[in-house]
PDB file of N, CA and C in Angstrom:
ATOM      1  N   UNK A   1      35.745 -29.615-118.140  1.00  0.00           N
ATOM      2  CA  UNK A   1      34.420 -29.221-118.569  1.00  0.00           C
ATOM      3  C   UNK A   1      34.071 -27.901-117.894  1.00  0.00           C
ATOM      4  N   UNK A   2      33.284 -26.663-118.894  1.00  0.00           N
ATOM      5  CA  UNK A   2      33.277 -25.704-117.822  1.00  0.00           C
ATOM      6  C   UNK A   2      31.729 -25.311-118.169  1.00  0.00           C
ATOM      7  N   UNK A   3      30.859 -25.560-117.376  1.00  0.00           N
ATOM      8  CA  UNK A   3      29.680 -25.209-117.253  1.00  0.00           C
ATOM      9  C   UNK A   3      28.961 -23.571-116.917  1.00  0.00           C
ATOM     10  N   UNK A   4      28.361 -23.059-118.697  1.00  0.00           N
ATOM     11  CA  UNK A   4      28.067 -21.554-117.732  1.00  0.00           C
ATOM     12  C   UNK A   4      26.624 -21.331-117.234  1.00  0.00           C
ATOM     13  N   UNK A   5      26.706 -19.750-116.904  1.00  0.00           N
ATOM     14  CA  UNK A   5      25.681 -19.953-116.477  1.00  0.00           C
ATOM     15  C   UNK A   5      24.296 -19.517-117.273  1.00  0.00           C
ATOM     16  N   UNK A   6      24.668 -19.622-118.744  1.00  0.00           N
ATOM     17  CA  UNK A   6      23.740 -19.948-119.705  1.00  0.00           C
ATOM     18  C   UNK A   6      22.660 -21.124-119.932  1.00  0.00           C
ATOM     19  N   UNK A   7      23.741 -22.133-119.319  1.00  0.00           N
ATOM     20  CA  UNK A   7      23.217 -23.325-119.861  1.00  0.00           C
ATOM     21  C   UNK A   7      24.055 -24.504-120.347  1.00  0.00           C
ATOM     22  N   UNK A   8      25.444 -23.317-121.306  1.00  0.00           N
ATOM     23  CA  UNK A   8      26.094 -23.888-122.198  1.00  0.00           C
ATOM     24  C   UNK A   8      26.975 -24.968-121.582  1.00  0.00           C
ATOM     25  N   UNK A   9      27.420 -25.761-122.289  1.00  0.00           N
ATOM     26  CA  UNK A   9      28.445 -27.101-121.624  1.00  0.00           C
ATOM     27  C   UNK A   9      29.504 -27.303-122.160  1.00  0.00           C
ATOM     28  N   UNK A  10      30.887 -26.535-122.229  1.00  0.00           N
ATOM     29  CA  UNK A  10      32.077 -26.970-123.067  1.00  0.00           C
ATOM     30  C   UNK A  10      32.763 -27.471-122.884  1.00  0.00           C
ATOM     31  N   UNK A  11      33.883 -28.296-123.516  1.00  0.00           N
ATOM     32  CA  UNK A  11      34.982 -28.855-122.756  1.00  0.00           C
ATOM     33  C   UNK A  11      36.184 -27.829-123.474  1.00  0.00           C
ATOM     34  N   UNK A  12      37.306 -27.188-122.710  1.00  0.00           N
ATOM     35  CA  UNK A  12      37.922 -26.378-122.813  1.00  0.00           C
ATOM     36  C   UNK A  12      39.100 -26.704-123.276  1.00  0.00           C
ATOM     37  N   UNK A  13      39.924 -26.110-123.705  1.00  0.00           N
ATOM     38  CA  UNK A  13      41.468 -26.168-124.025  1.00  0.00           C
ATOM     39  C   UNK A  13      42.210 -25.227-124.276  1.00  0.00           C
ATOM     40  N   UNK A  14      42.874 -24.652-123.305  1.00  0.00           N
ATOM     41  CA  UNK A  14      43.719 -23.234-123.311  1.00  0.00           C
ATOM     42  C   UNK A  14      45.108 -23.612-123.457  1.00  0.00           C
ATOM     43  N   UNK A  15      45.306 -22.984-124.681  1.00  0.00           N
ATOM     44  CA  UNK A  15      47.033 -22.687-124.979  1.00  0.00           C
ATOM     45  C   UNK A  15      47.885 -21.226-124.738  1.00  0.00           C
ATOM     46  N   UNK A  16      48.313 -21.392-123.287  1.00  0.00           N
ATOM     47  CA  UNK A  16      48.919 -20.528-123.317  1.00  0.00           C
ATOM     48  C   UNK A  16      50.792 -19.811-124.116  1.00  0.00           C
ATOM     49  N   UNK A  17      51.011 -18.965-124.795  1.00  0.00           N
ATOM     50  CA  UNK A  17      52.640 -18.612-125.000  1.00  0.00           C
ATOM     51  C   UNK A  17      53.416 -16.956-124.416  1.00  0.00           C
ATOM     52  N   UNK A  18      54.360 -17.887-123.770  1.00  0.00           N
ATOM     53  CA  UNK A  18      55.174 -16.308-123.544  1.00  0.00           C
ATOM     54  C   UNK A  18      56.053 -16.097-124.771  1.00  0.00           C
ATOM     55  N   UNK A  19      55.987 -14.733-125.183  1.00  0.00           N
ATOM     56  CA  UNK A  19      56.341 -14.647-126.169  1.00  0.00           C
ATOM     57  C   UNK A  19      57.016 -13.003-125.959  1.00  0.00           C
ATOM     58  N   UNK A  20      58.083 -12.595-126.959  1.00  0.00           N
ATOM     59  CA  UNK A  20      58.410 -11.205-127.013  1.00  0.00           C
ATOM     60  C   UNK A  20      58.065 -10.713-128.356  1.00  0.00           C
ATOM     61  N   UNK A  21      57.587  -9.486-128.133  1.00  0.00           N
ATOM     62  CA  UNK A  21      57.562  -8.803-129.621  1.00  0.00           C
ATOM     63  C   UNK A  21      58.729  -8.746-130.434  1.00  0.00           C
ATOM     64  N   UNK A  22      58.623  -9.178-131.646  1.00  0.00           N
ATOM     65  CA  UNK A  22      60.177  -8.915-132.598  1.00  0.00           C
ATOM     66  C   UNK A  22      59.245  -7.912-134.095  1.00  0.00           C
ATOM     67  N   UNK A  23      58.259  -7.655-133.819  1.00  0.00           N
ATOM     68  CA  UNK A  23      58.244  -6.741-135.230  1.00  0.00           C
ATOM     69  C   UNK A  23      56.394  -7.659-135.535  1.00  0.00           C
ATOM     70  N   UNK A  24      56.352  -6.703-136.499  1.00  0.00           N
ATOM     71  CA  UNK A  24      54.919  -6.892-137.393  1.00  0.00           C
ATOM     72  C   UNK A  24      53.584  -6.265-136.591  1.00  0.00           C
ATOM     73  N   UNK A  25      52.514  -6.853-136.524  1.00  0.00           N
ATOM     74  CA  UNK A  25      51.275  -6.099-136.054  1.00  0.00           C
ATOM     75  C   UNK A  25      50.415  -7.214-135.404  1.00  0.00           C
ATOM     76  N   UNK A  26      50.253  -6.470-134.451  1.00  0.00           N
ATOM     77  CA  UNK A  26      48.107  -7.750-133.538  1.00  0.00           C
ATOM     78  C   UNK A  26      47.719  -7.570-134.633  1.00  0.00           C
ATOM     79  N   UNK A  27      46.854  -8.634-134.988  1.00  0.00           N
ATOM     80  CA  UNK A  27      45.375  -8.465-135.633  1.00  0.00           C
ATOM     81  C   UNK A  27      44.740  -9.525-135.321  1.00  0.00           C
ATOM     82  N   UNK A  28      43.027  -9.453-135.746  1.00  0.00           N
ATOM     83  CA  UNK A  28      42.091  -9.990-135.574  1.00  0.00           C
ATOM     84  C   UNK A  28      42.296 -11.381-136.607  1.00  0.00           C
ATOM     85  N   UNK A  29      41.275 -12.585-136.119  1.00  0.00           N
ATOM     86  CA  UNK A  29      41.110 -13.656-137.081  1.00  0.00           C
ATOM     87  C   UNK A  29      39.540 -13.493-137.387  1.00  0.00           C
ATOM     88  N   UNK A  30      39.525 -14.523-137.805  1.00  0.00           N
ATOM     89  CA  UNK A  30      38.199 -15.207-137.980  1.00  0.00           C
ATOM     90  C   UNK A  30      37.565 -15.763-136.027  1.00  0.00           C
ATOM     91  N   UNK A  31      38.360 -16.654-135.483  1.00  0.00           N
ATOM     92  CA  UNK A  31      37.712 -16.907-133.942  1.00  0.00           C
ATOM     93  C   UNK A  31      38.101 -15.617-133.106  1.00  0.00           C
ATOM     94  N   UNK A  32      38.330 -14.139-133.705  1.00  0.00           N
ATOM     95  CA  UNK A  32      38.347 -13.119-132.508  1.00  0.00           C
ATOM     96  C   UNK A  32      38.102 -12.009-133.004  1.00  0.00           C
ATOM     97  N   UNK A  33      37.476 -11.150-131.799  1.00  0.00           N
ATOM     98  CA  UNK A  33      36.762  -9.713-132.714  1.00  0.00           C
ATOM     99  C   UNK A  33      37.741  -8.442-131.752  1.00  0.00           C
ATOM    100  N   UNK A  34      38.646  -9.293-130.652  1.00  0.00           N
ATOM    101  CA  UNK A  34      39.354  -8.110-130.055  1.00  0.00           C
ATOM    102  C   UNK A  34      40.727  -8.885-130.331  1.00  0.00           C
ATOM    103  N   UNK A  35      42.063  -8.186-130.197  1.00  0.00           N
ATOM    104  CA  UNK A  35      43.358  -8.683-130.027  1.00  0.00           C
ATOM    105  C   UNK A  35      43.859  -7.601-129.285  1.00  0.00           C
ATOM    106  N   UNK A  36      44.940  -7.800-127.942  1.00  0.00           N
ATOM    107  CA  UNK A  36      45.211  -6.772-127.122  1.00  0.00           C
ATOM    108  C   UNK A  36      46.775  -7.641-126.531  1.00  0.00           C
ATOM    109  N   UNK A  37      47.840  -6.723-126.593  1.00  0.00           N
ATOM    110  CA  UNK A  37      48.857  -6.759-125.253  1.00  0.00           C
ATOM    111  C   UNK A  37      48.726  -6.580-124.250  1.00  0.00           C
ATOM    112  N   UNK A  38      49.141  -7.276-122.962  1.00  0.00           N
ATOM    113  CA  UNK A  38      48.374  -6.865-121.761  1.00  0.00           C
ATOM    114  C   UNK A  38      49.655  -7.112-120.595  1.00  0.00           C
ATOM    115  N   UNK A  39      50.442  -6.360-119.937  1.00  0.00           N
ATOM    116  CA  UNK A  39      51.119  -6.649-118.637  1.00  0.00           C
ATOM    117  C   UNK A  39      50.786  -7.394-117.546  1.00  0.00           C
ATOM    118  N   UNK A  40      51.692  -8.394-117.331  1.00  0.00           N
ATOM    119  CA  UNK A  40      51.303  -8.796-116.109  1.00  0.00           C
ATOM    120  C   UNK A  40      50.489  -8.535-114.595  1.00  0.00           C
ATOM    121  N   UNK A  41      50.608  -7.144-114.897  1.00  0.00           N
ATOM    122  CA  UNK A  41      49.641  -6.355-113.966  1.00  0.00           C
ATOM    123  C   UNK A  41      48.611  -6.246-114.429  1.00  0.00           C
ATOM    124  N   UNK A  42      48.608  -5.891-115.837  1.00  0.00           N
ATOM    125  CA  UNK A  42      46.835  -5.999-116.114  1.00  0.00           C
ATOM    126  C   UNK A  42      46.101  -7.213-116.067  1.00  0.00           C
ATOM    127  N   UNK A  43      46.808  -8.606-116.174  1.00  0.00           N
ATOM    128  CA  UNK A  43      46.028  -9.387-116.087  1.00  0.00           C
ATOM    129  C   UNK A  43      45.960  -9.767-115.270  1.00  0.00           C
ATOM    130  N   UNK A  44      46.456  -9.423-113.960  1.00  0.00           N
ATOM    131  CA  UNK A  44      45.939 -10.047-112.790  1.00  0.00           C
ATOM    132  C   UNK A  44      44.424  -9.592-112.548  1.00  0.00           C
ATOM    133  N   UNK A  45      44.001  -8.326-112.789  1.00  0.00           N
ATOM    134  CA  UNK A  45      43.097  -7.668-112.698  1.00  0.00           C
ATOM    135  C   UNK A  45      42.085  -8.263-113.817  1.00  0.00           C
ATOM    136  N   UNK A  46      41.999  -8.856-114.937  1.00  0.00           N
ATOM    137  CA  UNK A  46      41.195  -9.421-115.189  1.00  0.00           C
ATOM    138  C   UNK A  46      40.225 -10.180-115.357  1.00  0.00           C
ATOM    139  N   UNK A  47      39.058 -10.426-116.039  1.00  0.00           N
ATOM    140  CA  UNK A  47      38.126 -11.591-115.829  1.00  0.00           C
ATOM    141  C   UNK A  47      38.383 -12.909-116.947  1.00  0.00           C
ATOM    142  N   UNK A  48      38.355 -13.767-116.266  1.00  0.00           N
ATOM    143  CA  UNK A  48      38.540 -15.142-117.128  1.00  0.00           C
ATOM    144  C   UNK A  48      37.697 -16.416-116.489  1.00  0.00           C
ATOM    145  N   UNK A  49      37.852 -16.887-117.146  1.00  0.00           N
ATOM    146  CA  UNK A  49      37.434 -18.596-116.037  1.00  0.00           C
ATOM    147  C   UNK A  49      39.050 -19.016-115.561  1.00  0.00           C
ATOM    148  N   UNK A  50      38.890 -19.358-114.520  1.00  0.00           N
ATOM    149  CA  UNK A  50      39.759 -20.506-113.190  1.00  0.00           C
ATOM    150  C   UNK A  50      40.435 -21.262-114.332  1.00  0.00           C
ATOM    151  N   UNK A  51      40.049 -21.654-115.140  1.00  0.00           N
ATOM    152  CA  UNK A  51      41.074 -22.896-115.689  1.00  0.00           C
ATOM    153  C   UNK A  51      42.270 -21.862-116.721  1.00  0.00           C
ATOM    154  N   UNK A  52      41.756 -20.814-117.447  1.00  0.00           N
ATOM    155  CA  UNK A  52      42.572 -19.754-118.450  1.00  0.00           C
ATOM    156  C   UNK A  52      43.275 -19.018-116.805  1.00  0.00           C
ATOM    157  N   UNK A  53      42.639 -18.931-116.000  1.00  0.00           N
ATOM    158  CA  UNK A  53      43.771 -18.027-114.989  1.00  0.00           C
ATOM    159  C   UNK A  53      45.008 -18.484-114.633  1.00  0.00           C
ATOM    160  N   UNK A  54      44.535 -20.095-114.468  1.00  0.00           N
ATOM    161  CA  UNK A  54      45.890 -20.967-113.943  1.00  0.00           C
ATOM    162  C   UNK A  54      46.446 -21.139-114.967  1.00  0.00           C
ATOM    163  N   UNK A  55      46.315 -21.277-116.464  1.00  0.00           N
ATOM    164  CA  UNK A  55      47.343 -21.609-117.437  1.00  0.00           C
ATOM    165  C   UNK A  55      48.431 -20.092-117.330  1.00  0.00           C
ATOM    166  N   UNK A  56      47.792 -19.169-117.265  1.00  0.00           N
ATOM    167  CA  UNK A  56      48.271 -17.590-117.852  1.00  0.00           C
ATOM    168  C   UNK A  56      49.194 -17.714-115.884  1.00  0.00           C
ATOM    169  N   UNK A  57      48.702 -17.941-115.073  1.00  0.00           N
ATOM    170  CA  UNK A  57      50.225 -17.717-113.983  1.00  0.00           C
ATOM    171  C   UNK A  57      50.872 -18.714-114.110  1.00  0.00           C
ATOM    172  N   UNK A  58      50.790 -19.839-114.241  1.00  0.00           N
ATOM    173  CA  UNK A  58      51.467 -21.098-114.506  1.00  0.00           C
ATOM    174  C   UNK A  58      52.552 -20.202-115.822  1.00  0.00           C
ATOM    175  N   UNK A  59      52.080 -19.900-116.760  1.00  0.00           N
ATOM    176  CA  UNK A  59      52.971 -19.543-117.930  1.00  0.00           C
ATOM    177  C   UNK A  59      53.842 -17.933-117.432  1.00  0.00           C
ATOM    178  N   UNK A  60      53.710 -17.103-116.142  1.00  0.00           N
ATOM    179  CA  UNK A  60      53.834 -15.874-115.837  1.00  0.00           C
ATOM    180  C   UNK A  60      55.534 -16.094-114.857  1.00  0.00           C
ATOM    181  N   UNK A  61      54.738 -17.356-113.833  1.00  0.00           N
ATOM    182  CA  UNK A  61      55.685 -17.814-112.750  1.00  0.00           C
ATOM    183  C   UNK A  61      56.399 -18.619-113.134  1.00  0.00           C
ATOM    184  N   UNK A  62      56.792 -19.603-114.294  1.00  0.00           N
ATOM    185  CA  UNK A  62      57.419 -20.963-114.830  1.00  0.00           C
ATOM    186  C   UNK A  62      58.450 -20.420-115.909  1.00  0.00           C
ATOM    187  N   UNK A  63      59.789 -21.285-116.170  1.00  0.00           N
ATOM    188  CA  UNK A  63      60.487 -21.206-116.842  1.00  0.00           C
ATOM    189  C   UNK A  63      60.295 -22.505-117.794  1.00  0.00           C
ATOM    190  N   UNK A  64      59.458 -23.290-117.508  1.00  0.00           N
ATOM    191  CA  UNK A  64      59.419 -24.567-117.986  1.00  0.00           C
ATOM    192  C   UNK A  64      57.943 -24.866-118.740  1.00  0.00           C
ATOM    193  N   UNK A  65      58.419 -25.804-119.827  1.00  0.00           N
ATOM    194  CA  UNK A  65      56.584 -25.554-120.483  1.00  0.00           C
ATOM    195  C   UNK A  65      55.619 -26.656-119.296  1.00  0.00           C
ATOM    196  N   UNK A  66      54.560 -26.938-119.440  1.00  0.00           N
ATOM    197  CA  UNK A  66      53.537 -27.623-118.591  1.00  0.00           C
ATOM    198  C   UNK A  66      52.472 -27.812-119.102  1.00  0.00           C
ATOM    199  N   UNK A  67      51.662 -28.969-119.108  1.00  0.00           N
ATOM    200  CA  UNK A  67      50.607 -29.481-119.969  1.00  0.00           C
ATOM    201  C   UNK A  67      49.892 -29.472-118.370  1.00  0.00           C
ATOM    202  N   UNK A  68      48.670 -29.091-118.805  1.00  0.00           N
ATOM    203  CA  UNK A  68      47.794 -29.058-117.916  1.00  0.00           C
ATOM    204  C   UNK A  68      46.102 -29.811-118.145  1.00  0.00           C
TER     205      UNK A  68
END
């Protein structure tokens, strides 16, 4: 459950994938208004909630999948 500091009350579920580029293009959906590649260095430097941080090093440092 991740409580902000709106008010709002969600219960979360982050799927993280390592993945390599083989061809085609990012784009946007319907649930997103940005799509971006990002290096492991940049995302350390980023903002997220605690629960998306630990899936994304869990998926950075691991050779193995993991349900969290």
């Amino acid at each position: 459950m991740i409580a902000y500091s709106d008010g709002e009350v969600r219960r979360q579920f982050n799927v993280c994938f390592r993945a390599r580029v083989v061809g085609g293009g990012l784009t946007v959906s319907d649930e997103s208004h940005e799509a971006s590649w990002f290096t492991a260095e940049e995302i350390a430097g980023s903002d997220m909630h605690h629960t998306q941080r630990l899936c994304v090093e869990h998926a950075l440092s691991r050779d193995t999948p993991h349900a969290g």
